[in-house]
C-alpha atoms as a PDB file:
ATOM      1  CA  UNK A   1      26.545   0.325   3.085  1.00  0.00           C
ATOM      2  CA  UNK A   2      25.834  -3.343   1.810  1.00  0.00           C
ATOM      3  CA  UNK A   3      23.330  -3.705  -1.283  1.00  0.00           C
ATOM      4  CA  UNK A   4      19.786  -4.916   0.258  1.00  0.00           C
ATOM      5  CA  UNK A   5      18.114  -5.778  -2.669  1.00  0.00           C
ATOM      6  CA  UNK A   6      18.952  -6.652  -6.734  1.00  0.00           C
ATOM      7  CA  UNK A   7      16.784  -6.744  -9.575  1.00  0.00           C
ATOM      8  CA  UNK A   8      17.046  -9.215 -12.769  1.00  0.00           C
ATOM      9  CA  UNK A   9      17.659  -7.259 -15.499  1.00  0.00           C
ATOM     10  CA  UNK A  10      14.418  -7.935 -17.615  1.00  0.00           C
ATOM     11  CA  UNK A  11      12.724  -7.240 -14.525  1.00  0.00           C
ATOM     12  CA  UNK A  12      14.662  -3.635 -13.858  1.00  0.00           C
ATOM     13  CA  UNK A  13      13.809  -3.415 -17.640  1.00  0.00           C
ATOM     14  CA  UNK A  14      10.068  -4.172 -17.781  1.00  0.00           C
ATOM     15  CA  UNK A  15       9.523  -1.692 -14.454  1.00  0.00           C
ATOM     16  CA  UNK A  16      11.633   1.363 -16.056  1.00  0.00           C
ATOM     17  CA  UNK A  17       9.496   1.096 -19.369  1.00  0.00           C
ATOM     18  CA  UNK A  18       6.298   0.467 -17.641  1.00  0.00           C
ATOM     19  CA  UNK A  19       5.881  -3.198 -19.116  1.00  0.00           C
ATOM     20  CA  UNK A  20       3.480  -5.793 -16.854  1.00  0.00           C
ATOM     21  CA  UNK A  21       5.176  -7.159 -14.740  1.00  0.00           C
ATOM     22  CA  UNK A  22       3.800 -10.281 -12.128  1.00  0.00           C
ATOM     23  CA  UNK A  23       5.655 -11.247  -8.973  1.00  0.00           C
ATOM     24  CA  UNK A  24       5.465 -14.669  -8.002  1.00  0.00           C
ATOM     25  CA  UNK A  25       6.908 -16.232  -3.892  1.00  0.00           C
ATOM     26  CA  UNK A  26       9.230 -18.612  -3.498  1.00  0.00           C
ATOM     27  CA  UNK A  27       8.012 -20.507  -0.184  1.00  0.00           C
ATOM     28  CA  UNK A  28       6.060 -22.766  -2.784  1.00  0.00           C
ATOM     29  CA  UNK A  29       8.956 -23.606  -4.688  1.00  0.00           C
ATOM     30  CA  UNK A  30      10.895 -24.311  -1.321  1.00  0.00           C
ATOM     31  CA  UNK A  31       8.106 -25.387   0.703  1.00  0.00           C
ATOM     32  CA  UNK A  32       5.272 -26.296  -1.352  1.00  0.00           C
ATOM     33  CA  UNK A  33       5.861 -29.148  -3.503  1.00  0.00           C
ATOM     34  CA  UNK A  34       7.892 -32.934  -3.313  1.00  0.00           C
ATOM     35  CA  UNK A  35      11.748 -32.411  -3.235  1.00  0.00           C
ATOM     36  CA  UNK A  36      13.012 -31.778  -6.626  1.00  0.00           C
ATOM     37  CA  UNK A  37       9.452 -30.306  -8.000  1.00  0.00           C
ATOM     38  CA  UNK A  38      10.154 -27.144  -6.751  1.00  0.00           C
ATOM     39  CA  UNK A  39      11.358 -25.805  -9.526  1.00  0.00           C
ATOM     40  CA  UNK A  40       9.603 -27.458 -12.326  1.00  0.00           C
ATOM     41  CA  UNK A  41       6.468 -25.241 -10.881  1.00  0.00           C
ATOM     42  CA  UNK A  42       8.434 -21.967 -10.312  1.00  0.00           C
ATOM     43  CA  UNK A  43       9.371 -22.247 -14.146  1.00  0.00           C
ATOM     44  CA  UNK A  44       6.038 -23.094 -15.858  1.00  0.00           C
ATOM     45  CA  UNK A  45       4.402 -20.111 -13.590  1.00  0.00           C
ATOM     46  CA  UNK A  46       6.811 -17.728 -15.171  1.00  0.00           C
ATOM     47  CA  UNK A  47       6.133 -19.357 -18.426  1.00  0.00           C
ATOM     48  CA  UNK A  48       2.681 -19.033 -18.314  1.00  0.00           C
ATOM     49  CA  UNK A  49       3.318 -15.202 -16.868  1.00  0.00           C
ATOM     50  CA  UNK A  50       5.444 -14.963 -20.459  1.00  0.00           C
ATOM     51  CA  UNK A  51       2.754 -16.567 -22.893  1.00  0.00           C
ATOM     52  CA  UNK A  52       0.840 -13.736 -21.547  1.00  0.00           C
ATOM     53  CA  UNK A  53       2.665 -10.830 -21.949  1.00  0.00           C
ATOM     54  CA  UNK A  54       4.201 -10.223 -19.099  1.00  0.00           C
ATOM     55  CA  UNK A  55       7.484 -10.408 -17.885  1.00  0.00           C
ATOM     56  CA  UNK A  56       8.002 -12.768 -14.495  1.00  0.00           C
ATOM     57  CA  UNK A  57       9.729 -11.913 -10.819  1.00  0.00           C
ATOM     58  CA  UNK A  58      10.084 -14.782  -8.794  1.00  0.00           C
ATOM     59  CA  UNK A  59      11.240 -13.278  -5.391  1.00  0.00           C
ATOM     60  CA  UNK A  60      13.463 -14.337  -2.951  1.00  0.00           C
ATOM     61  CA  UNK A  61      16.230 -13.741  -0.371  1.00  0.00           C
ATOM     62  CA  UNK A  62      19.564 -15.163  -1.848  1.00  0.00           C
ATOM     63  CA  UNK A  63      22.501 -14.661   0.091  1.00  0.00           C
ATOM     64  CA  UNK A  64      20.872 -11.729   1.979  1.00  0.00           C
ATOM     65  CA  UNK A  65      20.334  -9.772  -0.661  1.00  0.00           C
ATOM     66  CA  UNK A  66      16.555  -9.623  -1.814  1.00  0.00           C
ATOM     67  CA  UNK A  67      15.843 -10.460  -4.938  1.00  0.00           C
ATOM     68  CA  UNK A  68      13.601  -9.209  -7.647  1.00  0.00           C
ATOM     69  CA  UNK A  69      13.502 -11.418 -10.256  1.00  0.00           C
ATOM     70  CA  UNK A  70      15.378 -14.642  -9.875  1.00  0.00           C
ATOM     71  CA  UNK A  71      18.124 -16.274 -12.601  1.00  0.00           C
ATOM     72  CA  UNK A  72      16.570 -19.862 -13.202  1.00  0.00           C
ATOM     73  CA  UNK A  73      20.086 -21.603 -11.037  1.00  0.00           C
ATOM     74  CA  UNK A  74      18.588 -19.694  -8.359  1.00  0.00           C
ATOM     75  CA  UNK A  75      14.998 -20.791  -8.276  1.00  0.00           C
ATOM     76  CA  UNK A  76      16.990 -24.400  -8.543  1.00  0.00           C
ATOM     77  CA  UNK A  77      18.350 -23.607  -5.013  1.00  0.00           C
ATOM     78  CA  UNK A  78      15.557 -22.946  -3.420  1.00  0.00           C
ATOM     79  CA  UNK A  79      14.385 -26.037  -4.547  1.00  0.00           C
ATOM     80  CA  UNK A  80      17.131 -28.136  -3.515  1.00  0.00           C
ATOM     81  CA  UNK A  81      17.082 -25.948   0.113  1.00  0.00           C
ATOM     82  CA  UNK A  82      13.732 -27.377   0.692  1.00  0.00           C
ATOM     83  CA  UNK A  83      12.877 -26.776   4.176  1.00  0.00           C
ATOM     84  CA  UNK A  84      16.474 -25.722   5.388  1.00  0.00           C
ATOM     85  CA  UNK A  85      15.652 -22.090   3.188  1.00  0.00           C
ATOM     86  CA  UNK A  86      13.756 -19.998   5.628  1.00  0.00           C
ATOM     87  CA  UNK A  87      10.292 -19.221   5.371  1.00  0.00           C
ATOM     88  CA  UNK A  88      10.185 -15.128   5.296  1.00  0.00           C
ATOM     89  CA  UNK A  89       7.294 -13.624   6.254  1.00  0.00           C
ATOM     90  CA  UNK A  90       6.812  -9.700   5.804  1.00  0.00           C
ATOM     91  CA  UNK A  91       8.126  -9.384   9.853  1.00  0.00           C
ATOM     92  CA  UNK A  92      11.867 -11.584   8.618  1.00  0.00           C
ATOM     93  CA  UNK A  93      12.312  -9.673   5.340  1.00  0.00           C
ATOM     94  CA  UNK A  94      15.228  -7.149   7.938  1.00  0.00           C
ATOM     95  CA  UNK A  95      16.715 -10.263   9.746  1.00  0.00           C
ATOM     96  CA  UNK A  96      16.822 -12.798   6.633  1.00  0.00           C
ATOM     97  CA  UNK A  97      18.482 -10.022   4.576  1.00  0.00           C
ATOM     98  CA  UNK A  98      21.176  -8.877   7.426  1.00  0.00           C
ATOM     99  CA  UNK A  99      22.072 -12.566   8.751  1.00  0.00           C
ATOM    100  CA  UNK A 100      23.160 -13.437   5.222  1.00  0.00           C
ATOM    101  CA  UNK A 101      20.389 -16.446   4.898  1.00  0.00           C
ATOM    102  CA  UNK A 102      18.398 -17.916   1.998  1.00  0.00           C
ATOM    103  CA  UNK A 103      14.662 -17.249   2.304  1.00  0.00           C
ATOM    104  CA  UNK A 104      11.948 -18.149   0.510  1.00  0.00           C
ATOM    105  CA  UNK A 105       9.577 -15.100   0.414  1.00  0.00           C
ATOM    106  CA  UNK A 106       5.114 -16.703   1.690  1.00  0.00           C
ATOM    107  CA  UNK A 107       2.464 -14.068  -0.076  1.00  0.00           C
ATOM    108  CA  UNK A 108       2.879 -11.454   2.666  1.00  0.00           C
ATOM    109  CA  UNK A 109       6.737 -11.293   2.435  1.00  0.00           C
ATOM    110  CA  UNK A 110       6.157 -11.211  -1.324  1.00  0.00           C
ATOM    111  CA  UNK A 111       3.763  -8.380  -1.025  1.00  0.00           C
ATOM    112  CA  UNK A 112       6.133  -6.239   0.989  1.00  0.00           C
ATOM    113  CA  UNK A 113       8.614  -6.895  -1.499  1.00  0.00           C
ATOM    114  CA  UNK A 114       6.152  -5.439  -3.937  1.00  0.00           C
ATOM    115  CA  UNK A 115       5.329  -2.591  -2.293  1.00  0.00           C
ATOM    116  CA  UNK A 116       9.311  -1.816  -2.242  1.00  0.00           C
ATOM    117  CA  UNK A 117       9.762  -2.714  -6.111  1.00  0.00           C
ATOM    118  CA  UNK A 118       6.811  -1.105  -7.683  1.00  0.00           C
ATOM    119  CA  UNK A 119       4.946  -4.060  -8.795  1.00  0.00           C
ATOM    120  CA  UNK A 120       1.265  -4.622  -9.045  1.00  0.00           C
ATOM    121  CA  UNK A 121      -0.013  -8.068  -9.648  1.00  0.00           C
ATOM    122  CA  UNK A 122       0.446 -11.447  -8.318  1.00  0.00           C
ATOM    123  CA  UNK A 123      -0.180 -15.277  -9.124  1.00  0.00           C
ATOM    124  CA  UNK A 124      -0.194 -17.470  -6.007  1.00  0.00           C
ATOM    125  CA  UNK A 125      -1.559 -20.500  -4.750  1.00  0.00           C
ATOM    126  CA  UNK A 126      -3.950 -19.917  -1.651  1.00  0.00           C
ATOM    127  CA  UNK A 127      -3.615 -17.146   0.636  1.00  0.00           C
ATOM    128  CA  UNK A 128      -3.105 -17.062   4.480  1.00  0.00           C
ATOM    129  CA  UNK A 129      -5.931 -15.780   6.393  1.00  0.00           C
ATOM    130  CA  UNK A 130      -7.781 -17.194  10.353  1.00  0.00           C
ATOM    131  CA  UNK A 131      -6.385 -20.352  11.120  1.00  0.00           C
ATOM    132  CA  UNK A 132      -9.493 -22.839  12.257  1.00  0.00           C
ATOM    133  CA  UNK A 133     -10.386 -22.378  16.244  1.00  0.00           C
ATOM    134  CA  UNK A 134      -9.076 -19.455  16.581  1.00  0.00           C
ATOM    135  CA  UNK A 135      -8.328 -17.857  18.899  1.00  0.00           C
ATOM    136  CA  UNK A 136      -7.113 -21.302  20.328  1.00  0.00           C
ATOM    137  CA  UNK A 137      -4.666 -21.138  18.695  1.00  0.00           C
ATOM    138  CA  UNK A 138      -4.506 -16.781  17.954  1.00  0.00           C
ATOM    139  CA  UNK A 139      -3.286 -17.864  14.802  1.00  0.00           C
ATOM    140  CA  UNK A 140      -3.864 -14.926  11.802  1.00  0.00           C
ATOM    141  CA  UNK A 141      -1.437 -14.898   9.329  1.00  0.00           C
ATOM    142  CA  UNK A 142       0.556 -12.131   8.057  1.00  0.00           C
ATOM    143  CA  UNK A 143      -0.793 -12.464   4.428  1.00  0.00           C
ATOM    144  CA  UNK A 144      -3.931 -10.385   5.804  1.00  0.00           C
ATOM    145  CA  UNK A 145      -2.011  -7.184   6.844  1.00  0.00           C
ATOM    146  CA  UNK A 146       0.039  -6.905   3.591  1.00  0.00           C
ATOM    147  CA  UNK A 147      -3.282  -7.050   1.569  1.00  0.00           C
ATOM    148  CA  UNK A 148      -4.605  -4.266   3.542  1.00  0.00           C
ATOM    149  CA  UNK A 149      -1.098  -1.832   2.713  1.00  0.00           C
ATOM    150  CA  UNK A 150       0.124  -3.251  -0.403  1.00  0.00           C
ATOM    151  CA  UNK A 151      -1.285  -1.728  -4.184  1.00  0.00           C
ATOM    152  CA  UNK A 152      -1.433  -4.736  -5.788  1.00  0.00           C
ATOM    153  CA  UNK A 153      -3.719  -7.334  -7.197  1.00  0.00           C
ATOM    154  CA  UNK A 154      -3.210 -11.037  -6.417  1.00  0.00           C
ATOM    155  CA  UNK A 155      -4.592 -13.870  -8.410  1.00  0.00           C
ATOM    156  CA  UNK A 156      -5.206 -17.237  -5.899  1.00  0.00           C
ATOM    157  CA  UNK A 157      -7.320 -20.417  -5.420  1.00  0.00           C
ATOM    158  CA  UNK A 158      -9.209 -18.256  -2.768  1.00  0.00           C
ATOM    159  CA  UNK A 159      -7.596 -18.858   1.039  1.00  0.00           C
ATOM    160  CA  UNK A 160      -6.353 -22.015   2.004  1.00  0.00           C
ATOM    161  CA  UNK A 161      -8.041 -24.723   2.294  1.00  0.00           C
ATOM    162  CA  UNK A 162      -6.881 -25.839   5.745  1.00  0.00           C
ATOM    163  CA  UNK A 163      -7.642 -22.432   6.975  1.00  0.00           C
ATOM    164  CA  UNK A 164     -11.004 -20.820   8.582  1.00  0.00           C
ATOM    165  CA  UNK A 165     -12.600 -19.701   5.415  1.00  0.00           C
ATOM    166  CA  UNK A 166     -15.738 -17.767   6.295  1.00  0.00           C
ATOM    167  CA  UNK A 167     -13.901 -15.899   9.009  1.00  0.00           C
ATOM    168  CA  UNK A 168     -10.856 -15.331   6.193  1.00  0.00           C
ATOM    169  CA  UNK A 169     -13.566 -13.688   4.079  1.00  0.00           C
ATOM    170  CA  UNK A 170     -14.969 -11.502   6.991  1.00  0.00           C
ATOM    171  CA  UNK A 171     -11.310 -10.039   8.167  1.00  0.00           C
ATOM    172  CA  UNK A 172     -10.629  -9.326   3.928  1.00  0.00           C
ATOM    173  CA  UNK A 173     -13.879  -7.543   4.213  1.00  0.00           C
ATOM    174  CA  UNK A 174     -13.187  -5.425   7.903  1.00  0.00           C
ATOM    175  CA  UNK A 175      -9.713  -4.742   5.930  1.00  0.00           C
ATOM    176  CA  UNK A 176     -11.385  -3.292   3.100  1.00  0.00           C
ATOM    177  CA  UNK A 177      -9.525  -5.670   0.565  1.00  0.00           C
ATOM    178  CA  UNK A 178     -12.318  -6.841  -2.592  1.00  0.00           C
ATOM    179  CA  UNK A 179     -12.267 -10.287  -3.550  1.00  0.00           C
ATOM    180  CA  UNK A 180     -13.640 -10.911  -7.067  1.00  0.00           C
ATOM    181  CA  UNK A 181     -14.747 -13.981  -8.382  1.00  0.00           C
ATOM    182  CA  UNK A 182     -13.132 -15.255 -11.344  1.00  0.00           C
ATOM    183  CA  UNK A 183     -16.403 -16.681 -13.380  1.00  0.00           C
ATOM    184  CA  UNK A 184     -17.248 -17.836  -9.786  1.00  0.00           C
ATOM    185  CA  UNK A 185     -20.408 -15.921  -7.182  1.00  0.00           C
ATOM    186  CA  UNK A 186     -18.289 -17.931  -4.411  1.00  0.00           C
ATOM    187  CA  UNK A 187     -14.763 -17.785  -3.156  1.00  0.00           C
ATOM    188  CA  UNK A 188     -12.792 -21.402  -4.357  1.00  0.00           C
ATOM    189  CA  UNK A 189     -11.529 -23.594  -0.823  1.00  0.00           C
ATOM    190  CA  UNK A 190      -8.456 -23.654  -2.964  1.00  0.00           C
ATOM    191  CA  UNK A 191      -8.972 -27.571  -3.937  1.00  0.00           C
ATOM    192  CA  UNK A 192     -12.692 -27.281  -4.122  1.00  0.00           C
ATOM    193  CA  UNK A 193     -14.357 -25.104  -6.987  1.00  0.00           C
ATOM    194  CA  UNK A 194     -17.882 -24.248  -4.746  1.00  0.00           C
ATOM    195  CA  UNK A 195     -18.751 -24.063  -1.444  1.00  0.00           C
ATOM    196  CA  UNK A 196     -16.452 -21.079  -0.166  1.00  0.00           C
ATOM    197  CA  UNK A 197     -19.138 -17.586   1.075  1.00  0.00           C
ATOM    198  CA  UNK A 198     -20.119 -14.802  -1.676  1.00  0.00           C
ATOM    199  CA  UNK A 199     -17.119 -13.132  -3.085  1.00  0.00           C
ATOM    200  CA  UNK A 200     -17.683  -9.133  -3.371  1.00  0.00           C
ATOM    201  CA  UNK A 201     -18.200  -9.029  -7.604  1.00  0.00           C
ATOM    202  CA  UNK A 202     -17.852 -11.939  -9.888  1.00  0.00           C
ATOM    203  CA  UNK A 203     -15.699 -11.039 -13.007  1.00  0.00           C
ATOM    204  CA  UNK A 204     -15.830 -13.010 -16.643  1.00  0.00           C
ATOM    205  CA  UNK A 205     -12.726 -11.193 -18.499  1.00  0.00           C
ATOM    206  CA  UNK A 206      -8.864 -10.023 -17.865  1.00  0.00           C
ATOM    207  CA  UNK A 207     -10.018  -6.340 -18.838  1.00  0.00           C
ATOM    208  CA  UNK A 208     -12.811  -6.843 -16.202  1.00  0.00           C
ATOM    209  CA  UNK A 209     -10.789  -7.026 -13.224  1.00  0.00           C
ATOM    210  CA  UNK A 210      -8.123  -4.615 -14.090  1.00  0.00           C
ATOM    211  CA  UNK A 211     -10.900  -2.231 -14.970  1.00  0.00           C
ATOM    212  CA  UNK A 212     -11.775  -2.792 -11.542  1.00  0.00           C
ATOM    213  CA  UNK A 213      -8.610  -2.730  -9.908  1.00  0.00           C
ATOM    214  CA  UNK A 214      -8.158   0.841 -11.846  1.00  0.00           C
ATOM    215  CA  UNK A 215     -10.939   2.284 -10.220  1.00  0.00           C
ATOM    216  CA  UNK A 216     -10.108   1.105  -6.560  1.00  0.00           C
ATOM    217  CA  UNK A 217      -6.410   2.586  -6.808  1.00  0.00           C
ATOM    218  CA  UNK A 218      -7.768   5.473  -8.369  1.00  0.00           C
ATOM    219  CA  UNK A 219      -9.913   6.273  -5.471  1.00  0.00           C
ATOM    220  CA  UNK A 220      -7.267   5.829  -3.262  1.00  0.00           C
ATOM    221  CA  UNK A 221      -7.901   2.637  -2.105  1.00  0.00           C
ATOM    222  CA  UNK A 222      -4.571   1.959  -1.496  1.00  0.00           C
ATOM    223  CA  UNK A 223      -5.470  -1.954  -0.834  1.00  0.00           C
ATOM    224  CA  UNK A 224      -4.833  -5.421  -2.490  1.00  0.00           C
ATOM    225  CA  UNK A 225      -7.887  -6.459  -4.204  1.00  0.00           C
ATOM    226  CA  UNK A 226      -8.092 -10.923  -4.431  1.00  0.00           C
ATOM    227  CA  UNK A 227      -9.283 -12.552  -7.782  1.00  0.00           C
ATOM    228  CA  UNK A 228     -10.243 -15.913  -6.427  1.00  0.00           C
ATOM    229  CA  UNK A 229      -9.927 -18.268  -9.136  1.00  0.00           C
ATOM    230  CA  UNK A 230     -11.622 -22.052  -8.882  1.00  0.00           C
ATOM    231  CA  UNK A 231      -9.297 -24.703  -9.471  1.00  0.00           C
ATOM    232  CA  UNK A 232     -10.315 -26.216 -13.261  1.00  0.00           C
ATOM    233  CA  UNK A 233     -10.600 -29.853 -11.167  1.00  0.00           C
ATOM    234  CA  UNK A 234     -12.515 -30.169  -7.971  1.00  0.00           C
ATOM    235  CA  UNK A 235     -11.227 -32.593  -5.570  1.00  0.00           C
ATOM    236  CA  UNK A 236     -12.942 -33.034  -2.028  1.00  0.00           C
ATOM    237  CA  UNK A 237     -10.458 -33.364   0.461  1.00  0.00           C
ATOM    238  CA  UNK A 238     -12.120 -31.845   3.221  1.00  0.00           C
ATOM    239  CA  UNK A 239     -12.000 -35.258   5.526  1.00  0.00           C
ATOM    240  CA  UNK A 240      -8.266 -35.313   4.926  1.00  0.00           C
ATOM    241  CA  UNK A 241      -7.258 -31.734   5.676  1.00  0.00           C
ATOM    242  CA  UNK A 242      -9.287 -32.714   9.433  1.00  0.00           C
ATOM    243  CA  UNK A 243      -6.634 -35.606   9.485  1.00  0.00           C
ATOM    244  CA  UNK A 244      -3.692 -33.530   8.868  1.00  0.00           C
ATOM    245  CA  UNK A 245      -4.928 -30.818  10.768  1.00  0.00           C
ATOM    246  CA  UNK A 246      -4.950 -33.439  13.820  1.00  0.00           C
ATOM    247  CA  UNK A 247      -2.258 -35.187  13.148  1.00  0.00           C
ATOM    248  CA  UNK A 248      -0.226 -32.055  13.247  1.00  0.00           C
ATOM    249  CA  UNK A 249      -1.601 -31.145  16.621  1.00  0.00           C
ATOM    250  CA  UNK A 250      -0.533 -34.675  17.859  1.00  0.00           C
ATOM    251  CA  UNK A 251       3.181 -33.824  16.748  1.00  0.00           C
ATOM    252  CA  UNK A 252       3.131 -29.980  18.357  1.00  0.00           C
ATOM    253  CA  UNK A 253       3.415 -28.511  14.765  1.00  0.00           C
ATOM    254  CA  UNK A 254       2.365 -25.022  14.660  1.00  0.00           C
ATOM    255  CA  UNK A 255       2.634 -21.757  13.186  1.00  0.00           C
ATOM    256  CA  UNK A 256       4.503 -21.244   9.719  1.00  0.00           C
ATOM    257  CA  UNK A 257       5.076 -24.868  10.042  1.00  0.00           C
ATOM    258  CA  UNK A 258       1.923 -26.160   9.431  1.00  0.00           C
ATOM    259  CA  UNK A 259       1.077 -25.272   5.879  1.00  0.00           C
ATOM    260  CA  UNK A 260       4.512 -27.751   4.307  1.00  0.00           C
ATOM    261  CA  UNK A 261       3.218 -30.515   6.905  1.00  0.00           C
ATOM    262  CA  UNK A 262      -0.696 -30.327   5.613  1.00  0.00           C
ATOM    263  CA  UNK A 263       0.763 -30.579   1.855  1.00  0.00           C
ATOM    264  CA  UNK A 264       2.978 -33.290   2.298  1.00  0.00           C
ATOM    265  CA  UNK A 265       0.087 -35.133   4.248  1.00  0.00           C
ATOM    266  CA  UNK A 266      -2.345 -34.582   1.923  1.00  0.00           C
ATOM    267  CA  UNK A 267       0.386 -35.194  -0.946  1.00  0.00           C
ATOM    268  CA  UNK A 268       0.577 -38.789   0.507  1.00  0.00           C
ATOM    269  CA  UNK A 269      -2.834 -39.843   1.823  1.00  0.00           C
ATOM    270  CA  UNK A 270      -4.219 -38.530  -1.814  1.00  0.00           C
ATOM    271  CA  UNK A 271      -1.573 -40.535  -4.011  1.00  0.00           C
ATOM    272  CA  UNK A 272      -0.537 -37.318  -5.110  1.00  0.00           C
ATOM    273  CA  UNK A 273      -3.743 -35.803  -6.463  1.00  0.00           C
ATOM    274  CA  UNK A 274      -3.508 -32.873  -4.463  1.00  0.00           C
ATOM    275  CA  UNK A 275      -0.061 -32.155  -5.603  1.00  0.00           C
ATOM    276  CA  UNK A 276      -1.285 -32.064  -9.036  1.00  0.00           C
ATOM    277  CA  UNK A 277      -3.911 -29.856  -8.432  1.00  0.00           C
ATOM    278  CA  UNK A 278      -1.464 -27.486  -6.630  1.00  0.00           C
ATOM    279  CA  UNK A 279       0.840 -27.401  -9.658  1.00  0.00           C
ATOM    280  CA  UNK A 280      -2.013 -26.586 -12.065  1.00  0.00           C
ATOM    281  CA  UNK A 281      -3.854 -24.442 -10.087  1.00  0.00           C
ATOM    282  CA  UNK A 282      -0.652 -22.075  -9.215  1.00  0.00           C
ATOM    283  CA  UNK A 283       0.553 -22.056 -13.084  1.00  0.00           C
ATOM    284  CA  UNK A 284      -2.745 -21.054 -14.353  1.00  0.00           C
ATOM    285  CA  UNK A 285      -3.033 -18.395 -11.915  1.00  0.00           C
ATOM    286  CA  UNK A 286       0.091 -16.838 -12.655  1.00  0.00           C
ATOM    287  CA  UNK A 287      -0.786 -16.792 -16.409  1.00  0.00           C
ATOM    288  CA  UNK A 288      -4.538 -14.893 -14.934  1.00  0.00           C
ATOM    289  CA  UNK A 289      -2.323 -12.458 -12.758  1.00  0.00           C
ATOM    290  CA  UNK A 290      -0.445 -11.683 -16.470  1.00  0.00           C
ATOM    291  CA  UNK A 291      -3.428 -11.367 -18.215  1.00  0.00           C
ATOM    292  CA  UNK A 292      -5.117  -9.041 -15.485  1.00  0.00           C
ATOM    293  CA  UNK A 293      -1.420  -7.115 -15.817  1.00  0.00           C
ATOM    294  CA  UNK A 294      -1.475  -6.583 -19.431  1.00  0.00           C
ATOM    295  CA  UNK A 295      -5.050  -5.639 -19.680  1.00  0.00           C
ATOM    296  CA  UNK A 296      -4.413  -2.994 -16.948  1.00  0.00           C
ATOM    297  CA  UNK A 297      -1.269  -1.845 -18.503  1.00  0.00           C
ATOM    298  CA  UNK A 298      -3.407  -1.280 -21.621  1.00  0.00           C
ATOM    299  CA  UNK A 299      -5.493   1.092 -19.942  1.00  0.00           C
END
């Protein structure tokens, strides 16, 4: 039977000898940024996962094969596929895999990944979550369920910020899944520091929240728990998201489309300010995610 999946060797490494180890998608690297900058993010996350302590697994589908841990010619691809990779979901891990296709794992395929490789912390962007209006459109994403069944803990900028926040925060709570507050009472709007509702516990160290994390697993809570971390930068872009959010409407975009079309929107009407935030925001919460992993691993 064909190989499914392949781990780096550091990765396959870290794992057997019970090193921290942070998993970090690949739809932001294919998706998420300007052609060509890609990349350039994918590589200072994992750098900032390594000045940590930890050892990096960008994730991905390459050739059908899922992989854990990606060689840096292959977080190039992605990159370069831009929008032709496929955005893989936890639902198109089976078909991306068995058609032989390039696919950029969102959170919730990452998560399942996860699940399958044995790893337990995360550095993302913003999560998926209750798209605004719902249930016109019945729009949840996918993110939500793999929180709810995956042991892990996952660093973001809160949900995104083009997404129904409050209601976001009430289906994490009906799922059981904690969101802690890096330093923060509130949960970030990803671009926006304040203004998101109360996040369960609000954290101040590393050893904090994997303290915390500890306990939850050890109770069996077999759940993600969220450390929303602000952005260091506010910017209000509120108005703007409204725009883009209408404008894609206009054109019929939907569904896992919308998220690429709201960036590159925002990307353009901002003169790129947004972008920047998005690049610093995801690198310095993959370097959090590694210093929640090697506080935990310390335990």
């Amino acid at each position: 039977m064909r190989t499914l999946t392949a781990f780096h060797p550091e990765v396959e490494d870290a794992l057997h000898h019970r090193r921290p180890v942070v998993a970090l998608e690949t739809t932001l690297v294919a998706h998420g940024f300007p052609a060509g900058e890609g990349a350039a993010v994918g590589r200072e996350s994992e750098r900032r996962v390594r000045e940590a302590g930890a050892v990096p697994a960008s994730i991905g589908i390459v050739d059908g094969i899922l992989k854990i841990g990606l060689a840096d010619a292959e977080l190039q691809r992605f990159d370069e596929a831009g929008a032709s990779a496929r955005k893989v979901g936890p639902r198109d891990l089976a078909a991306c895999i068995a058609q032989g296709a390039l696919g950029a794992t969102t959170v919730g395929g990452t998560l399942a990944a996860m699940r399958f490789a044995g790893i337990g912390f995360m550095g993302t962007g913003g999560l998926g979550g209750v798209h605004r209006g719902f249930p016109f459109p019945p729009d949840v994403s996918a993110d939500l369920g793999e929180l709810a069944r995956a042991q892990a803990l996952v660093v973001s900028a809160g949900v995104k910020s083009l997404l129904d926040v409050p209601a976001t925060a009430e289906a994490l709570e009906t799922l059981g899944v904690p969101v802690l507050g890096w330093r923060a009472d509130t949960m970030p709007l990803f671009y926006a520091a304040e203004g998101g509702p109360p996040v369960a516990a609000r954290v101040e160290t590393a050893e904090e929240a994997a303290r915390i994390a500890d306990a939850h697993w050890r109770l069996g809570r077999h759940s993600a728990l969220v450390l929303a971390r602000p952005p260091d930068e506010s910017l209000d872009v509120e108005p703007l998201i409204e725009d883009a959010l209408e404008a894609a409407d206009r054109e019929g975009i939907s569904g896992q489309a919308v998220t690429p079309f709201v960036l590159a929107f925002l990307h353009e009407r901002s003169e790129g300010r947004t972008a920047a935030a998005n690049k610093e925001l995801v690198a310095a919460n993959a370097g959090l995610a590694a210093e929640v992993a090697v506080a935990h691993a310390a335990l």
